[in-house]
C-alpha atoms as a PDB file:
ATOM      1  CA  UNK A   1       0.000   0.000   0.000  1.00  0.00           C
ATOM      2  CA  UNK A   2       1.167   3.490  -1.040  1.00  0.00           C
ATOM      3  CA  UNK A   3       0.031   7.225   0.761  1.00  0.00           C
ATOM      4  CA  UNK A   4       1.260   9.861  -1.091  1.00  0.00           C
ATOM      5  CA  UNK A   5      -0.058  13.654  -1.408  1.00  0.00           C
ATOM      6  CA  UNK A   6      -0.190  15.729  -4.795  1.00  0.00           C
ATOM      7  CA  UNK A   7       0.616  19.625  -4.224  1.00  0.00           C
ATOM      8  CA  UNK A   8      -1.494  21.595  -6.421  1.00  0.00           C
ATOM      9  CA  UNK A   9       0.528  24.469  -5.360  1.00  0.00           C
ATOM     10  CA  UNK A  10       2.059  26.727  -8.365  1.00  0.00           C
ATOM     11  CA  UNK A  11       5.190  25.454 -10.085  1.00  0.00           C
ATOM     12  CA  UNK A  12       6.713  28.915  -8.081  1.00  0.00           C
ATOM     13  CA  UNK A  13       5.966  27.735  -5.092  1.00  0.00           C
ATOM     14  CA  UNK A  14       9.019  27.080  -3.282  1.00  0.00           C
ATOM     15  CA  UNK A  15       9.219  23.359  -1.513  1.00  0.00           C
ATOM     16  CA  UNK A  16      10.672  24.559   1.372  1.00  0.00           C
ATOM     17  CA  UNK A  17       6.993  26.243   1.569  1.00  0.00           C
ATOM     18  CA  UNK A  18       5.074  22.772   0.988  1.00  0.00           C
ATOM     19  CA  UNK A  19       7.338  21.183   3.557  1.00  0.00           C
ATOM     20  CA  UNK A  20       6.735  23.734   6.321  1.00  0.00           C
ATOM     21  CA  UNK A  21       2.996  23.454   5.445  1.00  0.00           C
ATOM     22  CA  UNK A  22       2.939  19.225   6.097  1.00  0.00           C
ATOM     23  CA  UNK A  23       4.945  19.374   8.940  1.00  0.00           C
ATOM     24  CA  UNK A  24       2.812  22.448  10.479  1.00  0.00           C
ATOM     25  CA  UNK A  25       0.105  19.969  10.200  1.00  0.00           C
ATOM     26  CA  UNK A  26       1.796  16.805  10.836  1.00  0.00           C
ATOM     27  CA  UNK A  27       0.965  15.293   7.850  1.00  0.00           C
ATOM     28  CA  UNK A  28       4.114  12.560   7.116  1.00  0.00           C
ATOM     29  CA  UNK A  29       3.083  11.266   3.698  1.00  0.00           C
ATOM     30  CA  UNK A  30       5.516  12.107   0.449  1.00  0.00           C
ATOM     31  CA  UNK A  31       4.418  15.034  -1.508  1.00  0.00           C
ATOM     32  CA  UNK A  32       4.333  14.813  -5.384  1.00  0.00           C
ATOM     33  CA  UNK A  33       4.369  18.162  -7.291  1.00  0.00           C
ATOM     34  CA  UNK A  34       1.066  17.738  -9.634  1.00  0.00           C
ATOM     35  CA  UNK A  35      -0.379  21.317  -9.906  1.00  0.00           C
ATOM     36  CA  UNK A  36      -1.078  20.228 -13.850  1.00  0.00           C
ATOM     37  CA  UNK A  37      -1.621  16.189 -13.246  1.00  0.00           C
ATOM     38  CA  UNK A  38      -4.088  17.413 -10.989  1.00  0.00           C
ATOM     39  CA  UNK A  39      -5.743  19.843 -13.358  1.00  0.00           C
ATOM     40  CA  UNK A  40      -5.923  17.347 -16.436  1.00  0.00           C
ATOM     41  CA  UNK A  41      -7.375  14.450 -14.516  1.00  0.00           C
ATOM     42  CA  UNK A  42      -9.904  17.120 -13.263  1.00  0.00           C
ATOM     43  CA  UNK A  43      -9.341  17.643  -9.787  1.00  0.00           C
ATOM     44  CA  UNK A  44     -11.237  20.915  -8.771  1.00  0.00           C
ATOM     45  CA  UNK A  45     -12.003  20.002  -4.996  1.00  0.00           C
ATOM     46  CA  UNK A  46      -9.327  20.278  -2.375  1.00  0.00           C
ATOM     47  CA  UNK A  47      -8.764  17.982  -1.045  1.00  0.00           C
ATOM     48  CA  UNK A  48      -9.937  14.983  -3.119  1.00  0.00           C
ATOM     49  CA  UNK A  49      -8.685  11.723  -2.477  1.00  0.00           C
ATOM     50  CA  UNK A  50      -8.275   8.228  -4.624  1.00  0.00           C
ATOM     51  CA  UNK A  51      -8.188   4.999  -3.106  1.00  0.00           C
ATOM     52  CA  UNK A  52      -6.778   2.176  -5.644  1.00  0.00           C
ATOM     53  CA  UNK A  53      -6.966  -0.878  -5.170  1.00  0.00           C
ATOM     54  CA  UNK A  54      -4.053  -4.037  -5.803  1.00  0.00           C
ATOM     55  CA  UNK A  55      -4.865  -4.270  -9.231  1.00  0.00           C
ATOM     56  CA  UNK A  56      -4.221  -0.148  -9.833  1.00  0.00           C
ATOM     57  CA  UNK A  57      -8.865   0.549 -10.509  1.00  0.00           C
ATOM     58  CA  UNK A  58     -10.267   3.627  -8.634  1.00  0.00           C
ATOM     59  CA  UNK A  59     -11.707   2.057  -5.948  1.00  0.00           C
ATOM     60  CA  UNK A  60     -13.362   4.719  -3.995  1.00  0.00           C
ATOM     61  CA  UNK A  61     -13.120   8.838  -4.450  1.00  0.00           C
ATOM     62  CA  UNK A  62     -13.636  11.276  -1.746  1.00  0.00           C
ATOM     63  CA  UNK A  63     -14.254  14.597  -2.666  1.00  0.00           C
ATOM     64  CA  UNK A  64     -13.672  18.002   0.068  1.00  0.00           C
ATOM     65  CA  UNK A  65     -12.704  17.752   3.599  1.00  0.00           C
ATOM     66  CA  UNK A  66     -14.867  15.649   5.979  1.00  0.00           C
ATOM     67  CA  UNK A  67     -14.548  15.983   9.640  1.00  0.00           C
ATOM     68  CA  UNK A  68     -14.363  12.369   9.834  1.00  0.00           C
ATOM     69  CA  UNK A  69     -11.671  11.844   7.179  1.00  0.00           C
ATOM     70  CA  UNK A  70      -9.483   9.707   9.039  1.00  0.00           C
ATOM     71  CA  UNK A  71     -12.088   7.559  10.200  1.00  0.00           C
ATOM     72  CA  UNK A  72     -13.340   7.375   6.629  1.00  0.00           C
ATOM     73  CA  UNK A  73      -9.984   6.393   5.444  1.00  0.00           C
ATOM     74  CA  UNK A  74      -9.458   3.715   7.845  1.00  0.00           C
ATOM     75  CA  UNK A  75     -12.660   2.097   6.955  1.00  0.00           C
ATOM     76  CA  UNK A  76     -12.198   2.343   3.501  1.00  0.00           C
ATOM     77  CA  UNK A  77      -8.740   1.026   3.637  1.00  0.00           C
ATOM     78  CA  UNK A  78     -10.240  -2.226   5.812  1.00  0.00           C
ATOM     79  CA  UNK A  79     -12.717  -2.365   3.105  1.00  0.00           C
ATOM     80  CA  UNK A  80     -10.531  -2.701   0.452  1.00  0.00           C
ATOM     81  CA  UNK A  81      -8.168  -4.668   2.220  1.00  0.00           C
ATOM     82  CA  UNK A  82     -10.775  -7.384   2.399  1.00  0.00           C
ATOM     83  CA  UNK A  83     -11.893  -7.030  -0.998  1.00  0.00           C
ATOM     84  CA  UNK A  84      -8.258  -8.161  -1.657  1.00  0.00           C
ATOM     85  CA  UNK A  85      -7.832 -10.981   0.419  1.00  0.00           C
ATOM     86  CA  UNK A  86     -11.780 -12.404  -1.049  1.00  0.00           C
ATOM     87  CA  UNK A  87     -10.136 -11.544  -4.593  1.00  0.00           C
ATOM     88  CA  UNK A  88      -7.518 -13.973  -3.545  1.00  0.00           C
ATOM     89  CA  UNK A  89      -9.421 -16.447  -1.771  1.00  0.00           C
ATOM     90  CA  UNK A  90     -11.560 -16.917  -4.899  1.00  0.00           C
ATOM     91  CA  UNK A  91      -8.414 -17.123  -7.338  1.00  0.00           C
ATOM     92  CA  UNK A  92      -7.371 -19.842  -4.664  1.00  0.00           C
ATOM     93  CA  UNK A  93     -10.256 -21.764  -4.780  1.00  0.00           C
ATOM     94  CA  UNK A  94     -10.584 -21.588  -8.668  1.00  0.00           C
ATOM     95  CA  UNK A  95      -6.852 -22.762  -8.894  1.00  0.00           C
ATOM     96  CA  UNK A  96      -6.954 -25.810  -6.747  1.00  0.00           C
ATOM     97  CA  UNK A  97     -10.344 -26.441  -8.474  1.00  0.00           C
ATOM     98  CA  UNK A  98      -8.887 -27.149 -11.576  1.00  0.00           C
ATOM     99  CA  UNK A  99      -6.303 -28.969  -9.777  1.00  0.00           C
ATOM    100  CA  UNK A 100      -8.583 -31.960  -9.130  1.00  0.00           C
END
C-alpha cells in the first residue's frame, strides 16, 4: 500500500513552503508536485482523495474535507483490504479447483 499527497501548489511555489505546510500539520506522507496532473485528470475540490486498489482501478473517491476523514480512510482502507484478500481467496479456490 502506497500514501502519497499531490501539491497543487504553483510550479513557483518554493518546496521549502510545501514542507513547512505538512509538517505544520503533521501530515508525514511524500508530496508529489502535480499542480497540472491534478488539473488534467480534473481535480477541482481540495482535497480529493483516490483509493486504488491491488490491481491499480479507482476504488473509492472522496471529494472536500470531511470531519471524519481519518475515520473514513481507515474504513475504507479495511474495506478494500478485504476485498483483496476475497479476490484472492476466490483465485485460490478456482486454482486448486482445476487442480482436481
Amino acid at each position: 500500500m502506497a500514501i502519497f499527497a499531490i501539491s497543487m501548489d504553483a510550479p513557483s511555489t518554493p518546496n521549502q513552503a510545501i514542507e513547512r505546510f505538512m509538517n505544520e500539520h503533521e501530515y508525514t506522507v511524500p508530496v508529489l508536485r502535480g499542480e497540472d496532473y491534478a488539473h488534467a485528470v480534473g481535480v477541482n475540490e481540495i482535497p480529493t482523495t483516490w483509493f486504488f486498489d491491488a490491481k491499480g482501478g479507482l476504488a473509492f473517491r472522496e471529494l472536500d474535507y470531511t470531519p471524519r476523514l481519518i475515520q473514513e480512510f481507515n474504513w475504507r482502507l479495511e474495506a478494500m483490504e478485504g476485498k483483496d484478500r476475497l479476490q484472492v481467496g476466490r483465485q485460490k479456490a478456482a486454482s486448486q479447483a482445476g487442480n482436481r
